[in-house]
Protein backbone atom coordinates (compact mmCIF):
# COMPACT_ATOMS: atom_id res chain seq x y z
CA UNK A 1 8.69 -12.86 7.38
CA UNK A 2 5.28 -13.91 6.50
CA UNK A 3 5.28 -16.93 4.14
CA UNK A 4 3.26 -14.72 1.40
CA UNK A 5 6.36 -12.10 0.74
CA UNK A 6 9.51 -12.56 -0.81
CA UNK A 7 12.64 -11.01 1.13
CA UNK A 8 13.06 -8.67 -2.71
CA UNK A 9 9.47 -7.86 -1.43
CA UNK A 10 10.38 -7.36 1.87
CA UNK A 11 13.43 -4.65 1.00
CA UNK A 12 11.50 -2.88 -1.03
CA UNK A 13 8.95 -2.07 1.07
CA UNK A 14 10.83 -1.77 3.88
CA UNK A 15 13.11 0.73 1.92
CA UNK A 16 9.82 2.52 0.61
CA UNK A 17 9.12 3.71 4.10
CA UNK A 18 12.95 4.71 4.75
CA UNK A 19 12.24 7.10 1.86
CA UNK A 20 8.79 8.38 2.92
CA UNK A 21 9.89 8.61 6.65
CA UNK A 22 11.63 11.53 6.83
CA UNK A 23 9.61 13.48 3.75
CA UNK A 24 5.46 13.17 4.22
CA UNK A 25 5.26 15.22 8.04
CA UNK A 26 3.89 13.04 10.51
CA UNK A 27 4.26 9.37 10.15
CA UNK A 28 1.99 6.73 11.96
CA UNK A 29 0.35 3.48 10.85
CA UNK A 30 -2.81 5.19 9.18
CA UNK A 31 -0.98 7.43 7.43
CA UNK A 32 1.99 4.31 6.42
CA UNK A 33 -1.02 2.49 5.16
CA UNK A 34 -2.39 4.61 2.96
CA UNK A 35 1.15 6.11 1.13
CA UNK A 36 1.60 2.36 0.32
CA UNK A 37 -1.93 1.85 -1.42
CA UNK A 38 -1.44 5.21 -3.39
CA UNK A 39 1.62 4.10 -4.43
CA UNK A 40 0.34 0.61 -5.90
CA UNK A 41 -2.52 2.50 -7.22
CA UNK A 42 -1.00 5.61 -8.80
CA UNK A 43 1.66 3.02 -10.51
CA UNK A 44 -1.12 0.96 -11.68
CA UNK A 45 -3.11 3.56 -13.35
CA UNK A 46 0.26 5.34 -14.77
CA UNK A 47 2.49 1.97 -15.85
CA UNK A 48 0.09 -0.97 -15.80
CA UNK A 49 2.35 -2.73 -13.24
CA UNK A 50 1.51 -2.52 -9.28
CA UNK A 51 4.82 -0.44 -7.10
CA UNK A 52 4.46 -3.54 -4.23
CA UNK A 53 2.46 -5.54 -5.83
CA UNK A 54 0.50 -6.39 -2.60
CA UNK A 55 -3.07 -7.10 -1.65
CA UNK A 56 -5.01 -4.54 -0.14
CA UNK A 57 -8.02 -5.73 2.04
CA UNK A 58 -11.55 -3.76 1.84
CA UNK A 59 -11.90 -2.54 5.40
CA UNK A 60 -13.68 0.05 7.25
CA UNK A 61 -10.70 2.68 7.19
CA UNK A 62 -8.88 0.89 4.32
CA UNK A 63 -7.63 -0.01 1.88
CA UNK A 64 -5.27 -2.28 4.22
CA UNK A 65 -2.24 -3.73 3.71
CA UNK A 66 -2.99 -6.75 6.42
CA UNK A 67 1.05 -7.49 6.62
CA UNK A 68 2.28 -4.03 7.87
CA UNK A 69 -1.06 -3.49 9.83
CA UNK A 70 -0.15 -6.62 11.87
CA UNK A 71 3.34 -5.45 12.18
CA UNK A 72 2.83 -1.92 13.04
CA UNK A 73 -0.10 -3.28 15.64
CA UNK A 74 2.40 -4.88 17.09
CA UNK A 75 6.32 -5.19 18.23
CA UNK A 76 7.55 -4.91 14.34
CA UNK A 77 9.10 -8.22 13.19
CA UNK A 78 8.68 -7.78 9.17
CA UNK A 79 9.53 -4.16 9.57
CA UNK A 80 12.01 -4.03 12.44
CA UNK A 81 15.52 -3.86 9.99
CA UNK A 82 13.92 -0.83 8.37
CA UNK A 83 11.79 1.38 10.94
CA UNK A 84 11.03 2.12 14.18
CA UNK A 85 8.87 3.65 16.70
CA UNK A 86 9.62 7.32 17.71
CA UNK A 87 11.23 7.35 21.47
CA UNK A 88 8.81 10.12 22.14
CA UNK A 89 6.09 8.95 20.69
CA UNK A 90 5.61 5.40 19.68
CA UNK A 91 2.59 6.30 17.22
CA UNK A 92 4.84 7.87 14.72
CA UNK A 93 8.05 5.83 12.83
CA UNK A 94 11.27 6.63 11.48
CA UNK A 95 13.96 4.77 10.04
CA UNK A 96 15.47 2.81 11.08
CA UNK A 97 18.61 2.67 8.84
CA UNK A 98 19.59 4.87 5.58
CA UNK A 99 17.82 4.52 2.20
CA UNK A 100 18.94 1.96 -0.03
CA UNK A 101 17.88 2.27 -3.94
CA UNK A 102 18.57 -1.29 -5.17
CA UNK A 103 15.04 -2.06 -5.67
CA UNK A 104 13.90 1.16 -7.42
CA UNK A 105 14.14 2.44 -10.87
CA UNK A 106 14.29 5.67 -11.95
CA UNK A 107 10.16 5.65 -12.39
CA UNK A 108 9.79 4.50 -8.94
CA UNK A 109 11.47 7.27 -7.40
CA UNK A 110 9.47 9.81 -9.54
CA UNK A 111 6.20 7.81 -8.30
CA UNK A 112 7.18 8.23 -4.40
CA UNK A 113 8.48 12.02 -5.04
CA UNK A 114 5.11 12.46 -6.40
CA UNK A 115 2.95 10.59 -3.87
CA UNK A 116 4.96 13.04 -1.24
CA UNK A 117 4.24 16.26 -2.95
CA UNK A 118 0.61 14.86 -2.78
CA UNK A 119 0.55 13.59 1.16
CA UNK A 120 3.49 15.69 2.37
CA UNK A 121 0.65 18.06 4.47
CA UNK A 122 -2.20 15.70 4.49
CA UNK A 123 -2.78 14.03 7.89
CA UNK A 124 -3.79 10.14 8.44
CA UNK A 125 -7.62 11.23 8.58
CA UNK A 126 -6.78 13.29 5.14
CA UNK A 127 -6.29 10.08 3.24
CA UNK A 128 -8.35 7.98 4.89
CA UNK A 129 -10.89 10.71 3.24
CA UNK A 130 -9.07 11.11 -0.10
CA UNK A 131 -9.14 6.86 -0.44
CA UNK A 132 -13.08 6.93 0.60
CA UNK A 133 -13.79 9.67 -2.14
CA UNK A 134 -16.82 9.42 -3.98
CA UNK A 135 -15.44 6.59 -7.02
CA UNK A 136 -12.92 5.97 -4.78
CA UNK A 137 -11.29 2.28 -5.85
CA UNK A 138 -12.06 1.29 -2.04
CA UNK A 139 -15.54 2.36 -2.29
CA UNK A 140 -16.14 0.53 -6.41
CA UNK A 141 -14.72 -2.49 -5.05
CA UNK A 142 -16.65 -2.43 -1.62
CA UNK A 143 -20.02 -1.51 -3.81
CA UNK A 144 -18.78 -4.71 -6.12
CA UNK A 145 -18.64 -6.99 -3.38
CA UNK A 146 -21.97 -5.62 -1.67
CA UNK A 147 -20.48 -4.64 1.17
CA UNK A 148 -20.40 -0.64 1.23
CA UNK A 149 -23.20 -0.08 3.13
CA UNK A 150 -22.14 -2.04 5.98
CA UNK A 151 -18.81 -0.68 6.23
CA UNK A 152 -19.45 2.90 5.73
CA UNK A 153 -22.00 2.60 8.17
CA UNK A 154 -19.61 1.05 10.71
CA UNK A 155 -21.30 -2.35 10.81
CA UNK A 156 -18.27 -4.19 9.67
CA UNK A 157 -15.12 -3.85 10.34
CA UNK A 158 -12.86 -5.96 8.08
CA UNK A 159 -13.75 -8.07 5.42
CA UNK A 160 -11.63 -10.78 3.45
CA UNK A 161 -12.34 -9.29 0.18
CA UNK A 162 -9.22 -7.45 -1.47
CA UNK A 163 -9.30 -3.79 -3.94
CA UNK A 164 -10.00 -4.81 -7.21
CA UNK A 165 -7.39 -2.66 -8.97
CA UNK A 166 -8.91 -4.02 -12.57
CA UNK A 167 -11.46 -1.36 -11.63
CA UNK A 168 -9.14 1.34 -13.03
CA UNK A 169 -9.51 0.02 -16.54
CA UNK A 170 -12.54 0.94 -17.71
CA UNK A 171 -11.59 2.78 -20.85
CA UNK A 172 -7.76 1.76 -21.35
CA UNK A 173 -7.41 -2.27 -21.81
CA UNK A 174 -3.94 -1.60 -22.72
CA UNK A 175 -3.23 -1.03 -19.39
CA UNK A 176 -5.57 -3.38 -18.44
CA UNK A 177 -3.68 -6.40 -20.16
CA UNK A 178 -0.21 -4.92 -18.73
CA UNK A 179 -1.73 -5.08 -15.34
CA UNK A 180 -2.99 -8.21 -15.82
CA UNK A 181 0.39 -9.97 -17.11
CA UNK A 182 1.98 -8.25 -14.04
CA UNK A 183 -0.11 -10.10 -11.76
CA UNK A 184 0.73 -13.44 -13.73
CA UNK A 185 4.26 -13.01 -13.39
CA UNK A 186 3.71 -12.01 -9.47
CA UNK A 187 1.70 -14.99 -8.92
CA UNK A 188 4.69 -16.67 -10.75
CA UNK A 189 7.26 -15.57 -8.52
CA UNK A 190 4.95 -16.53 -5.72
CA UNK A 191 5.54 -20.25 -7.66
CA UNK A 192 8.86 -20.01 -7.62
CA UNK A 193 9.67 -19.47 -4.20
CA UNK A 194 7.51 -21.97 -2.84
CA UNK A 195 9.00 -25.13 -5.27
């Protein structure tokens, strides 16, 4: 488990893509990539609060999750108790084990049940589209940090610089604060488990 997540962290993602696995069609590392940002980003705009609570890193076809795109680059390790590859094709993923609910509230489910009527007949190269959108939050925060051009014109790859989700509060700064406090008490917890 990378140093940077929590195991409560760990089960809840983990258990996030037992519940999308089986419900948004095909199911490959693109396509895992991008559920997970829509869900941080659709809870963020909705609640205030993140649904992971991750960073997501400006990159050419991202936003990126650098954690699960490691692991799903690779023979899972963070992953492994809660997916696996396909034995027919080892591009797509399926769980690995049955759902488990113990990190979810009753708004979280209602965020992923949305975010699947949304994706459910979408494709990978769909959402890479819908997340590049014109005032997309990838492409704001790539314009912020001046490096849009080179991205969308495929002369960088990656970058170190993450989404700034404080992007979405232009007009509401009580959501802006409650977003804010959540990453205080993330960064917190973060604290905690190091001490």
């Amino acid at each position: 488990m990378p140093a940077t997540l929590t195991k409560q962290q760990v089960d809840k993602l983990g258990n996030t893509l037992i519940y999308l696995s089986s419900r948004v069609g095909e199911f490959n590392k693109t396509k895992i990539l991008k559920l997970l940002f829509l869900l941080d980003e659709s809870s963020i705009k909705k609640y205030g609060y993140p649904f992971l609570g991750f960073d997501y890193y400006l990159w050419q076809h991202g936003p990126v999750l650098k954690e699960v795109f490691i692991d799903l680059s690779e023979e899972l390790e963070l992953l492994k108790d809660y997916i696996k590859r396909n034995k027919h094709d080892a591009n797509i993923y399926e769980a690995a084990k049955d759902f488990s609910d113990d990190e979810f509230s009753d708004n979280d489910i209602s965020l992923m049940d949305d975010i699947i009527k949304f994706a459910k007949n979408k494709t990978a190269k769909d959402l890479v589209d819908y997340t590049h959108n014109e005032n997309s939050l990838w492409q704001k925060s790539a314009i912020k940090n001046g490096v849009y051009e080179q991205l969308k014109n495929k002369k960088l790859s990656y970058t170190d610089h993450t989404i700034d989700f404080l992007l979405l509060f232009e007009d509401d700064n009580v959501l802006k604060e409650r977003y804010e406090s959540s990453l205080e008490n993330l960064e917190f917890k973060k604290k905690l488990k190091f001490k």
